[in-house]
C-alpha atoms as a PDB file:
ATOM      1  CA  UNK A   1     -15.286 -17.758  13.706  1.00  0.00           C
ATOM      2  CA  UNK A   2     -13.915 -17.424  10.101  1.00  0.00           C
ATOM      3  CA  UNK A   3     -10.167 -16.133   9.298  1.00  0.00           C
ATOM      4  CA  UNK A   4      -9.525 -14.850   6.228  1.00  0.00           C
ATOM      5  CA  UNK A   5      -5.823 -14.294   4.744  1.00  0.00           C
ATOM      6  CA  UNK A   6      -5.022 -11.290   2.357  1.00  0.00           C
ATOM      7  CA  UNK A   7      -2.244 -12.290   1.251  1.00  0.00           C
ATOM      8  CA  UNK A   8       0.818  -9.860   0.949  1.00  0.00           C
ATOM      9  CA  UNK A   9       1.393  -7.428  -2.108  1.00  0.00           C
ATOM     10  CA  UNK A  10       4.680  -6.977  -2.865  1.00  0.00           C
ATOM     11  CA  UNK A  11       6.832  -6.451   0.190  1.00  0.00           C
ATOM     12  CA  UNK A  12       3.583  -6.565   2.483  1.00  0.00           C
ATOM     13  CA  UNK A  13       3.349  -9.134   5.562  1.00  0.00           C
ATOM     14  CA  UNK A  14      -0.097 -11.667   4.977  1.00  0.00           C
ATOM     15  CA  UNK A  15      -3.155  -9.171   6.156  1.00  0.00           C
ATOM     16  CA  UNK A  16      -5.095 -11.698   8.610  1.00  0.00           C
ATOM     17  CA  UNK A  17      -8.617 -10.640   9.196  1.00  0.00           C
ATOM     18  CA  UNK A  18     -10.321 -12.763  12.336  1.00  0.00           C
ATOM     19  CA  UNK A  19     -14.008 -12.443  12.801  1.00  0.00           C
ATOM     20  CA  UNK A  20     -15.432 -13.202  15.306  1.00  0.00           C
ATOM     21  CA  UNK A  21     -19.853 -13.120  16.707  1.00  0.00           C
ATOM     22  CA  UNK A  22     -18.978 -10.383  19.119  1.00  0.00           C
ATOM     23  CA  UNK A  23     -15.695  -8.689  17.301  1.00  0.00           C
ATOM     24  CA  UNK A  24     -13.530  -8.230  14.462  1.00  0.00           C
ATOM     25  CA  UNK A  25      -9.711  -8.481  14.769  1.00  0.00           C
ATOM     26  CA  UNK A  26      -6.847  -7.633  11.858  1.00  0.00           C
ATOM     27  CA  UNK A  27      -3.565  -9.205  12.180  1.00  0.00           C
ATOM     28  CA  UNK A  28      -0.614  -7.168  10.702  1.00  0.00           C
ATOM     29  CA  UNK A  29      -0.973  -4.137   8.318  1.00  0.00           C
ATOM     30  CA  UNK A  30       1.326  -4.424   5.643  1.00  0.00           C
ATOM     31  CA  UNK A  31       3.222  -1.542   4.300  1.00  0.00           C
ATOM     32  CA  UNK A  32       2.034   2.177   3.885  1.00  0.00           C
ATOM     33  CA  UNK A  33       2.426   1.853  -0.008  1.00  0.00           C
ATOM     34  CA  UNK A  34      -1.003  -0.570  -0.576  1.00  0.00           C
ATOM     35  CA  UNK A  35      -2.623   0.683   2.800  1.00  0.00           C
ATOM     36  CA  UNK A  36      -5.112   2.039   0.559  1.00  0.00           C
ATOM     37  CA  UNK A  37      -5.844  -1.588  -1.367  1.00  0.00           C
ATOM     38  CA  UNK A  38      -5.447  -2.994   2.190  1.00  0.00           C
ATOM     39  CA  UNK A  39      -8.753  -1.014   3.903  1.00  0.00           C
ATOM     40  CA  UNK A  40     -10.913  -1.641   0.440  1.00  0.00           C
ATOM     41  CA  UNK A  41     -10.072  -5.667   0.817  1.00  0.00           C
ATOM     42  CA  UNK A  42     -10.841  -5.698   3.955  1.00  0.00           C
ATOM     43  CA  UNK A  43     -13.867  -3.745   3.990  1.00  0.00           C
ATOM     44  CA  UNK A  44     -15.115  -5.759   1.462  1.00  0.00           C
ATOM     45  CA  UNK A  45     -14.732  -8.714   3.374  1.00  0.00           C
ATOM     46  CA  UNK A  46     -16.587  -7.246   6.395  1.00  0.00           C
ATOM     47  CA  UNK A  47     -19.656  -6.086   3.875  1.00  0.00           C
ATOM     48  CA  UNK A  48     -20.653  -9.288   2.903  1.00  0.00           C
ATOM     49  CA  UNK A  49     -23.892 -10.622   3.917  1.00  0.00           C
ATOM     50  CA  UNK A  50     -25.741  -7.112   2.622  1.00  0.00           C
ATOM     51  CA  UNK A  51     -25.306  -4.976   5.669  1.00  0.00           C
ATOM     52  CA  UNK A  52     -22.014  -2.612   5.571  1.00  0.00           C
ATOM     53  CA  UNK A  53     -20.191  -3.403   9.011  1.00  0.00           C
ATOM     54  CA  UNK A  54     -17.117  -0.987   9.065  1.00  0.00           C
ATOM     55  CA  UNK A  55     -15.972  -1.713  12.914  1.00  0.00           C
ATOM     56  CA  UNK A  56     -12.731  -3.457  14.047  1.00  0.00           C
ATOM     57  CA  UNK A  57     -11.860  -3.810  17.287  1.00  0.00           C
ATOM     58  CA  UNK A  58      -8.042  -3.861  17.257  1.00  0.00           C
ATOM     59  CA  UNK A  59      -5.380  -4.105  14.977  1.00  0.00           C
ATOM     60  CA  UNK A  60      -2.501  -6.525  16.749  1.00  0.00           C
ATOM     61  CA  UNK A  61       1.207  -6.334  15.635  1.00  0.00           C
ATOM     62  CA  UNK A  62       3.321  -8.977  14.704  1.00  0.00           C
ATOM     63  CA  UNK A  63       6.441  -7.215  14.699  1.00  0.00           C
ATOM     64  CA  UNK A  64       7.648  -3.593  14.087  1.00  0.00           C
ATOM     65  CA  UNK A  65       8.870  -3.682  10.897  1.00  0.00           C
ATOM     66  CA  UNK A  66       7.863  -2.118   8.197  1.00  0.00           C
ATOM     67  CA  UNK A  67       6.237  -4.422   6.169  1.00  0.00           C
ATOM     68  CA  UNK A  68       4.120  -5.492   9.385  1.00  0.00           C
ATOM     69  CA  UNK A  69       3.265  -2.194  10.907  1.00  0.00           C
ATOM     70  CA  UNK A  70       3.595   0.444   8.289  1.00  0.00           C
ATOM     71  CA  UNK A  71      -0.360   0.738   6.796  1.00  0.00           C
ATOM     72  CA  UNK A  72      -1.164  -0.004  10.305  1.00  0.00           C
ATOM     73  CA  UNK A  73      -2.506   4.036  11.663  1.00  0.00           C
ATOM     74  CA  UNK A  74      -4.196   4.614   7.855  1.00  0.00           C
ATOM     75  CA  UNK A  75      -6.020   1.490   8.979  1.00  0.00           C
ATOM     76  CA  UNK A  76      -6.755   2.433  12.043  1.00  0.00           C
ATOM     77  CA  UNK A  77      -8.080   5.642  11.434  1.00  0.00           C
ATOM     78  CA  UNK A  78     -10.603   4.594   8.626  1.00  0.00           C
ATOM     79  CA  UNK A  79     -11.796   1.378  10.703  1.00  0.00           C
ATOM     80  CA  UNK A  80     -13.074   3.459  14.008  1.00  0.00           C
ATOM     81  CA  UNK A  81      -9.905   4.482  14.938  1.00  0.00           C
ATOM     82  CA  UNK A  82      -9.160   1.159  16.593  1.00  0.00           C
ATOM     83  CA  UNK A  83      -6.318   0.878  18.977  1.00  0.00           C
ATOM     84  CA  UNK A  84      -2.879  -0.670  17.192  1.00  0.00           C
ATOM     85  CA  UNK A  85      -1.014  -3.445  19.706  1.00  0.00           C
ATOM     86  CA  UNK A  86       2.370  -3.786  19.509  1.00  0.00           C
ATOM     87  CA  UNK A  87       4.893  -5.524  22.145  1.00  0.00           C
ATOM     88  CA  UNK A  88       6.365  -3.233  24.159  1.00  0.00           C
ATOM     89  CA  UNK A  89       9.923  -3.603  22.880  1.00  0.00           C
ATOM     90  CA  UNK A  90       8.506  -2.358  19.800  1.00  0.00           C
ATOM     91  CA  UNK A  91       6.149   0.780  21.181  1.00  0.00           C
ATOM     92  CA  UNK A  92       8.706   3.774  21.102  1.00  0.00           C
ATOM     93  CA  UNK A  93       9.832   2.740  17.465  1.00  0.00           C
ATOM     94  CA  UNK A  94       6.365   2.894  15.931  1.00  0.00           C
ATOM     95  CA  UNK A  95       5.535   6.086  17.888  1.00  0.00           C
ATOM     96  CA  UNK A  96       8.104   7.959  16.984  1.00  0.00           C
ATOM     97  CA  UNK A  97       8.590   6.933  13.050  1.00  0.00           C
ATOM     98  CA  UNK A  98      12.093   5.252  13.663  1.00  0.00           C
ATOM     99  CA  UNK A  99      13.578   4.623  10.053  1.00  0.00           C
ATOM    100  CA  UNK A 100      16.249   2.655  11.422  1.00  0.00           C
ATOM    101  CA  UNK A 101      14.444  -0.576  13.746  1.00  0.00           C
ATOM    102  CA  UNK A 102      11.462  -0.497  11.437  1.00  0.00           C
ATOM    103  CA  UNK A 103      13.522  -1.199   8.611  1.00  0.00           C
ATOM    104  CA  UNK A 104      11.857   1.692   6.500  1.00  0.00           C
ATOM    105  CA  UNK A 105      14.747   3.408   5.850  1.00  0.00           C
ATOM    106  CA  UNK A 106      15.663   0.310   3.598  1.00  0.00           C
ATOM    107  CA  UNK A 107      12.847   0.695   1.705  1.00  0.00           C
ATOM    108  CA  UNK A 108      13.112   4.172   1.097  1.00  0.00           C
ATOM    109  CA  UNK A 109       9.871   5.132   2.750  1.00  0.00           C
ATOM    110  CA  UNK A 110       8.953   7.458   5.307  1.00  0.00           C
ATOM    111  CA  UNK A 111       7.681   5.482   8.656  1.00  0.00           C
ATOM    112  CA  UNK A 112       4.204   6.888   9.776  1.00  0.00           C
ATOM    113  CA  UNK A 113       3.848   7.494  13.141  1.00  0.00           C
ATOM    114  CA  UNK A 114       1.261   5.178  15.332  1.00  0.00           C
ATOM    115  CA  UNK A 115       0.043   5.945  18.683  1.00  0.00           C
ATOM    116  CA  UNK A 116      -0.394   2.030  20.381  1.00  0.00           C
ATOM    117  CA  UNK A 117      -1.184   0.328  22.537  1.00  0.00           C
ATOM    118  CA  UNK A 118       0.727  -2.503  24.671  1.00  0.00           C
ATOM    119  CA  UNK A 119       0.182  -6.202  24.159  1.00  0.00           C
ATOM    120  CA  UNK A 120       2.082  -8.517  26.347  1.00  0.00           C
ATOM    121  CA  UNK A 121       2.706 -12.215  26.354  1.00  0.00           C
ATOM    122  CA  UNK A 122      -0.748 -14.543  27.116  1.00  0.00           C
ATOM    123  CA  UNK A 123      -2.827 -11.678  26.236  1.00  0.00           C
ATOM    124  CA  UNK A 124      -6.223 -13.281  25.219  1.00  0.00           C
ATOM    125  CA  UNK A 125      -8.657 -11.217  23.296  1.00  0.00           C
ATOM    126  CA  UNK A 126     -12.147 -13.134  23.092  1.00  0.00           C
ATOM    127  CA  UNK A 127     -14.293 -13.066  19.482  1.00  0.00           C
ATOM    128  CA  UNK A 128     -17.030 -15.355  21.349  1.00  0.00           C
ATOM    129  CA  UNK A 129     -16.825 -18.498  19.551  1.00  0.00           C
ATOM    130  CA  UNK A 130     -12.966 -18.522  20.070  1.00  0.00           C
ATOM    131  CA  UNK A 131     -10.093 -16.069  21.385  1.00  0.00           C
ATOM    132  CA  UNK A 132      -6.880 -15.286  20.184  1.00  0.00           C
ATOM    133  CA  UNK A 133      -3.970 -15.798  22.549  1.00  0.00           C
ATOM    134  CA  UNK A 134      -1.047 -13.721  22.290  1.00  0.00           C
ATOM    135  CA  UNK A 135       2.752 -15.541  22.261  1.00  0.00           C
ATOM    136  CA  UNK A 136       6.004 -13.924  22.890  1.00  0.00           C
ATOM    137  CA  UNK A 137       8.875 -14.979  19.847  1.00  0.00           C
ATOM    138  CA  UNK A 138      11.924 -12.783  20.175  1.00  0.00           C
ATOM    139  CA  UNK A 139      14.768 -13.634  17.420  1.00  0.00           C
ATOM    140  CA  UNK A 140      13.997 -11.817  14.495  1.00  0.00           C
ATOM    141  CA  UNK A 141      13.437  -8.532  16.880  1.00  0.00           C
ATOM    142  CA  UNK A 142      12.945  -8.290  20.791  1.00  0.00           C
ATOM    143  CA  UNK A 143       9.322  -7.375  19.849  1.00  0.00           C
ATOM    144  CA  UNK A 144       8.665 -10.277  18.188  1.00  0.00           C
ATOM    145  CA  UNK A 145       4.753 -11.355  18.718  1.00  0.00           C
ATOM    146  CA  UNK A 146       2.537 -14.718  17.230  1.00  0.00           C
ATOM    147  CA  UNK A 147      -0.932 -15.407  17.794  1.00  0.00           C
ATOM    148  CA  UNK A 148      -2.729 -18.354  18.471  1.00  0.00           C
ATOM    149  CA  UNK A 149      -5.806 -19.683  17.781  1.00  0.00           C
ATOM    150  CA  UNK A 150      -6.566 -22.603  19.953  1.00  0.00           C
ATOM    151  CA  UNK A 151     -10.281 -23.356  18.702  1.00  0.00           C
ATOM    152  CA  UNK A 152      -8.464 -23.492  15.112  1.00  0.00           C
ATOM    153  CA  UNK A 153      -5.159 -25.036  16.124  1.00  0.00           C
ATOM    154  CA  UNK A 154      -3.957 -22.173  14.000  1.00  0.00           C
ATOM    155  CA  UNK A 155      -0.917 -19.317  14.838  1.00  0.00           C
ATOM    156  CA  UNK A 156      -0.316 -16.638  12.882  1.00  0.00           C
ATOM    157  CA  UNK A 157       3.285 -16.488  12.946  1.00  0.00           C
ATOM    158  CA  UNK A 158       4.770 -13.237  11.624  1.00  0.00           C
ATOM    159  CA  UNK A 159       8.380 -12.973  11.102  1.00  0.00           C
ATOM    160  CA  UNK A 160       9.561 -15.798  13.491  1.00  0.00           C
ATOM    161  CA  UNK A 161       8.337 -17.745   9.773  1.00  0.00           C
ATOM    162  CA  UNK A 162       8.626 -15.612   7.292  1.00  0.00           C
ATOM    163  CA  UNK A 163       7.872 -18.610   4.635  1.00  0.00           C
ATOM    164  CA  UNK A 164       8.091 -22.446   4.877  1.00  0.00           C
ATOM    165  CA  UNK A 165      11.025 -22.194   2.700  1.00  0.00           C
ATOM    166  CA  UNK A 166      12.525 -19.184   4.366  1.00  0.00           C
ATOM    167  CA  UNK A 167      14.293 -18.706   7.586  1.00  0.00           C
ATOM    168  CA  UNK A 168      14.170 -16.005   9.314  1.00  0.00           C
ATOM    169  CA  UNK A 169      17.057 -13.590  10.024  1.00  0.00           C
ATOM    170  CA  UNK A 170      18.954 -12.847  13.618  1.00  0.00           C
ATOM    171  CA  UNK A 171      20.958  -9.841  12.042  1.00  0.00           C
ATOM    172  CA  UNK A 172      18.949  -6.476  11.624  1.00  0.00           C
ATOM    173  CA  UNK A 173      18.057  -4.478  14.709  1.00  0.00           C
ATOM    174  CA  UNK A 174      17.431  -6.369  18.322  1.00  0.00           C
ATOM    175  CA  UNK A 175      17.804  -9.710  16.293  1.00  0.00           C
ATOM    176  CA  UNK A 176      19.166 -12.656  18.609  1.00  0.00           C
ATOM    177  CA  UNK A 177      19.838 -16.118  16.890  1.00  0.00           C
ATOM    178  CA  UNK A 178      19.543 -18.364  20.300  1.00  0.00           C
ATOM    179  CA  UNK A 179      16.103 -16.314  20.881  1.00  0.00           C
ATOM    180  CA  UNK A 180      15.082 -17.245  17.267  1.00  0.00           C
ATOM    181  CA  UNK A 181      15.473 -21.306  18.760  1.00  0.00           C
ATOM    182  CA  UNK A 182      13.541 -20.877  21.868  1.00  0.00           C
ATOM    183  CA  UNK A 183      11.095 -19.107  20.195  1.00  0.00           C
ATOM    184  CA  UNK A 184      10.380 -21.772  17.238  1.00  0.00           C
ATOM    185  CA  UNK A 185      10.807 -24.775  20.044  1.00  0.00           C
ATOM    186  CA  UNK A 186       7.826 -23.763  21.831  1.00  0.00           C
ATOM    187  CA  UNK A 187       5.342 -22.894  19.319  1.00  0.00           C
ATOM    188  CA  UNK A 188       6.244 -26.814  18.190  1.00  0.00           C
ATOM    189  CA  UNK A 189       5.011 -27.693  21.322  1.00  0.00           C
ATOM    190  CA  UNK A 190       1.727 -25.834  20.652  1.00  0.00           C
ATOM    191  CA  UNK A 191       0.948 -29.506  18.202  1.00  0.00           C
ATOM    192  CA  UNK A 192      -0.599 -26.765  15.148  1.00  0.00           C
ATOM    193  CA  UNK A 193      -2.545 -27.533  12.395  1.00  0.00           C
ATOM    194  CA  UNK A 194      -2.305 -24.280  10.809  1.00  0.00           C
ATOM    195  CA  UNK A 195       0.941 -21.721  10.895  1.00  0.00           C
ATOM    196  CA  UNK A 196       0.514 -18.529   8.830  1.00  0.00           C
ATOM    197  CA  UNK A 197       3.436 -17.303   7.810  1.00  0.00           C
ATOM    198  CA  UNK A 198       4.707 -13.462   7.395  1.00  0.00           C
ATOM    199  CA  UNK A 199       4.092 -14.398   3.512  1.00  0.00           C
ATOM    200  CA  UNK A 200       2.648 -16.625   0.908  1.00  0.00           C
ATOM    201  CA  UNK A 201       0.037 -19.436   1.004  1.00  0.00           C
ATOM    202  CA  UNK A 202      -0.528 -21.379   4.869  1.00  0.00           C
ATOM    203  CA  UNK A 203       1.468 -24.059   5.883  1.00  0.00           C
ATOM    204  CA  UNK A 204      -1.189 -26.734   6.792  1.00  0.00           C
ATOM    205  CA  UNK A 205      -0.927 -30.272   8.301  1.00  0.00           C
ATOM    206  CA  UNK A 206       0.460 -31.410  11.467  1.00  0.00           C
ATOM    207  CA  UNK A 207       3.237 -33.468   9.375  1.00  0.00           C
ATOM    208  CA  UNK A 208       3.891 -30.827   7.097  1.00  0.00           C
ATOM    209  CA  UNK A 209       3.845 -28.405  10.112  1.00  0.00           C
ATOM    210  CA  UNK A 210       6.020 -29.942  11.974  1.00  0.00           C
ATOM    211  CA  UNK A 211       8.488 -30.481   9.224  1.00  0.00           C
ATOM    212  CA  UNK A 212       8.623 -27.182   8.525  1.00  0.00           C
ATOM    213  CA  UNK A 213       9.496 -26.257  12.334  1.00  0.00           C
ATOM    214  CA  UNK A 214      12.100 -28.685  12.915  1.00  0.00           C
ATOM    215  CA  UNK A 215      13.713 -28.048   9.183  1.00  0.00           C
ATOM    216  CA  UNK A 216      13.920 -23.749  10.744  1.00  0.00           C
ATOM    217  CA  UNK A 217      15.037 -25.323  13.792  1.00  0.00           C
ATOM    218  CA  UNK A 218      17.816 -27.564  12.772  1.00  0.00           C
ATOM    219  CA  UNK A 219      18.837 -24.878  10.626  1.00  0.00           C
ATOM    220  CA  UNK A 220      19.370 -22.258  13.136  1.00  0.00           C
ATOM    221  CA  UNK A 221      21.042 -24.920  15.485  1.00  0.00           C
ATOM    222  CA  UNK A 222      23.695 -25.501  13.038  1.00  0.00           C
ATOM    223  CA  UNK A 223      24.222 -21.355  12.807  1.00  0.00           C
ATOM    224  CA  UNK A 224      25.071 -20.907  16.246  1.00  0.00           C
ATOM    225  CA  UNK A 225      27.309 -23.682  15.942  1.00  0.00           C
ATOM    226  CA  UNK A 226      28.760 -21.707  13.233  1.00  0.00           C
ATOM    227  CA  UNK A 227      29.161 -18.728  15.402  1.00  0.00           C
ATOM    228  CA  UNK A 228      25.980 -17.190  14.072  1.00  0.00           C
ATOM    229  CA  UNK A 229      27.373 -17.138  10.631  1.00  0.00           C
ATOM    230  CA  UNK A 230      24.583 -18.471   7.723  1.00  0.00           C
ATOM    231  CA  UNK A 231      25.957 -20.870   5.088  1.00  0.00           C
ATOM    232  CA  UNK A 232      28.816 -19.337   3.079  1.00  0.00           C
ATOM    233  CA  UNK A 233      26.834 -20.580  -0.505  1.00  0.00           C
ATOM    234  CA  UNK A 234      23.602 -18.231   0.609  1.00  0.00           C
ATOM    235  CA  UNK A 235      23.501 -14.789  -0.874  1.00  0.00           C
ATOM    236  CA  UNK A 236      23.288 -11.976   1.092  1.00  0.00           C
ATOM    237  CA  UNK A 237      19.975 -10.893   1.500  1.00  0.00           C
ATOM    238  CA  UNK A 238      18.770  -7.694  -0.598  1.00  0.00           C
ATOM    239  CA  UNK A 239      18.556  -4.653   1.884  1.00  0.00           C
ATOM    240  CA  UNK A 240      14.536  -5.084   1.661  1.00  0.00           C
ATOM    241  CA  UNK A 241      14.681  -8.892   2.421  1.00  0.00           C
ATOM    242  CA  UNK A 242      13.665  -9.788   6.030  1.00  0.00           C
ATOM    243  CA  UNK A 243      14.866 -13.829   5.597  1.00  0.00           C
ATOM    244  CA  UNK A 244      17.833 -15.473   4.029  1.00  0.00           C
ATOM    245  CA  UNK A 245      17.190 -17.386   0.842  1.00  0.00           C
ATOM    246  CA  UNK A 246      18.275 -20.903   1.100  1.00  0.00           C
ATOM    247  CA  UNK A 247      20.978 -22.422  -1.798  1.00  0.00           C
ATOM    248  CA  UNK A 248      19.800 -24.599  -2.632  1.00  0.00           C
ATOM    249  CA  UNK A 249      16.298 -24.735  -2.130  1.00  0.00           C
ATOM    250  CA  UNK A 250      15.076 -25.943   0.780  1.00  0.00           C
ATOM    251  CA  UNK A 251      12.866 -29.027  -0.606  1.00  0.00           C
ATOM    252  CA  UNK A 252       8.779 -28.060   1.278  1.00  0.00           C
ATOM    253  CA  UNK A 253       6.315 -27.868  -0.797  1.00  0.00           C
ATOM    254  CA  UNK A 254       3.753 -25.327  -0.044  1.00  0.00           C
ATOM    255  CA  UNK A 255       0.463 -26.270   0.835  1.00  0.00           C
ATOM    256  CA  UNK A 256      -2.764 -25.525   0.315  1.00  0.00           C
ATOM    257  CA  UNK A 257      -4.575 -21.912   1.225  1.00  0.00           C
ATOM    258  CA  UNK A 258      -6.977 -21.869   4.523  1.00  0.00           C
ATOM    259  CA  UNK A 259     -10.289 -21.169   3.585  1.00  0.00           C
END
């Protein structure tokens, strides 16, 4: 099995390409605005070796947000129109091009439309030297999806992480800040080696990983003890910005790429 990141452009989410001896699996989509950049990486991944191998069998959803799901049906439709899996919280939003739980509508950007498909908590999709299990983590939004690698003691983590150094935020659309702590509690228990966040380089290391867990986790104690208020010294996010951006810095380094 090898897993390649793409790493975000931009505003995009991390691109995560899994491939596998019996099947090919993207993780997230990015935006519609470098879907085009998006398909020519990718297929240039899957072409190497000499022969041209243009299928993928599914495209899986972090999240419906924007920068997760928006290049997801231009995708799609050049890579065998392959079904698109999304959580089911998340299904009517895509389909119908909401601006408003996507988040598109802050980015000024039309939402395209995407006809899914339903994935659902311990969904396992085998890639025959390893499978990716599918992991409920509502907070950010009530469709909130991760997916773990167990072969690779790896989890692709969408917006539940959107960076080592950036937590995640309760307040947009179906947010919910105690769901945010139950969600990041039991992907610690998971013991990773590898967490891929929505953005920038993987945080690698089962120290460094778990540092980075309990550091989100402490934090978002100490909010709902604040009555889900974030530190009065943060700025407010930018209307684009899916995390809050700790003042000052939260001190984790980042670590090195996965390979």
């Amino acid at each position: 099995m090898r897993i390649v990141r793409l790493p975000g452009i931009h505003h995009d989410s991390n691109v995560v390409l899994v491939i596998g001896n019996i099947g090919n699996i993207i993780i997230d989509a990015g935006t519609s605005w470098y879907q085009s950049l998006q398909l020519e990486r990718i297929q240039g991944i899957l072409e190497e070796g000499g022969d041209i191998v243009d299928t993928v069998d599914r495209i899986l959803l972090t999240s419906r947000r924007f920068p997760c799901s928006g290049g997801a049906n231009h995708l799609s439709s050049e890579l065998g129109n392959c079904p698109v899996h999304i959580h089911p919280e998340g299904q009517s939003s895509l389909e119908t091009g909401d601006f408003f739980t996507t988040w598109a509508n802050r980015f000024d950007s039309d939402m395209p439309t995407i006809t899914t498909e339903i994935v659902n908590h311990n969904d396992v999709f085998p890639l025959g030297q390893g499978q990716i299990c599918a992991i409920s983590v509502p907070g950010h939004c009530s469709d909130g999806m991760a997916y773990h690698i167990p072969e690779k003691e790896l989890l692709v983590a969408g917006l539940l992480i959107p960076r080592a150094d950036r937590p995640t935020r309760w307040d947009m659309p179906t947010g919910c800040l105690p769901d945010i702590v139950k969600s990041l509690r039991s992907i610690r228990k998971l013991k990773l080696e590898t967490i891929i966040p929505l953005q920038g380089p993987a945080i690698k290391g089962k120290k460094h990983v778990l540092e980075v867990l309990n550091q989100h986790i402490e934090f978002f104690e100490k909010c709902i003890e604040m009555e889900g208020k974030s530190p009065k010294s943060w700025a407010r996010p930018a209307q684009t910005a899916l995390w809050f951006t700790p003042h000052p810095p939260w001190p984790l380094e980042e670590r090195e790429e996965i390979n």
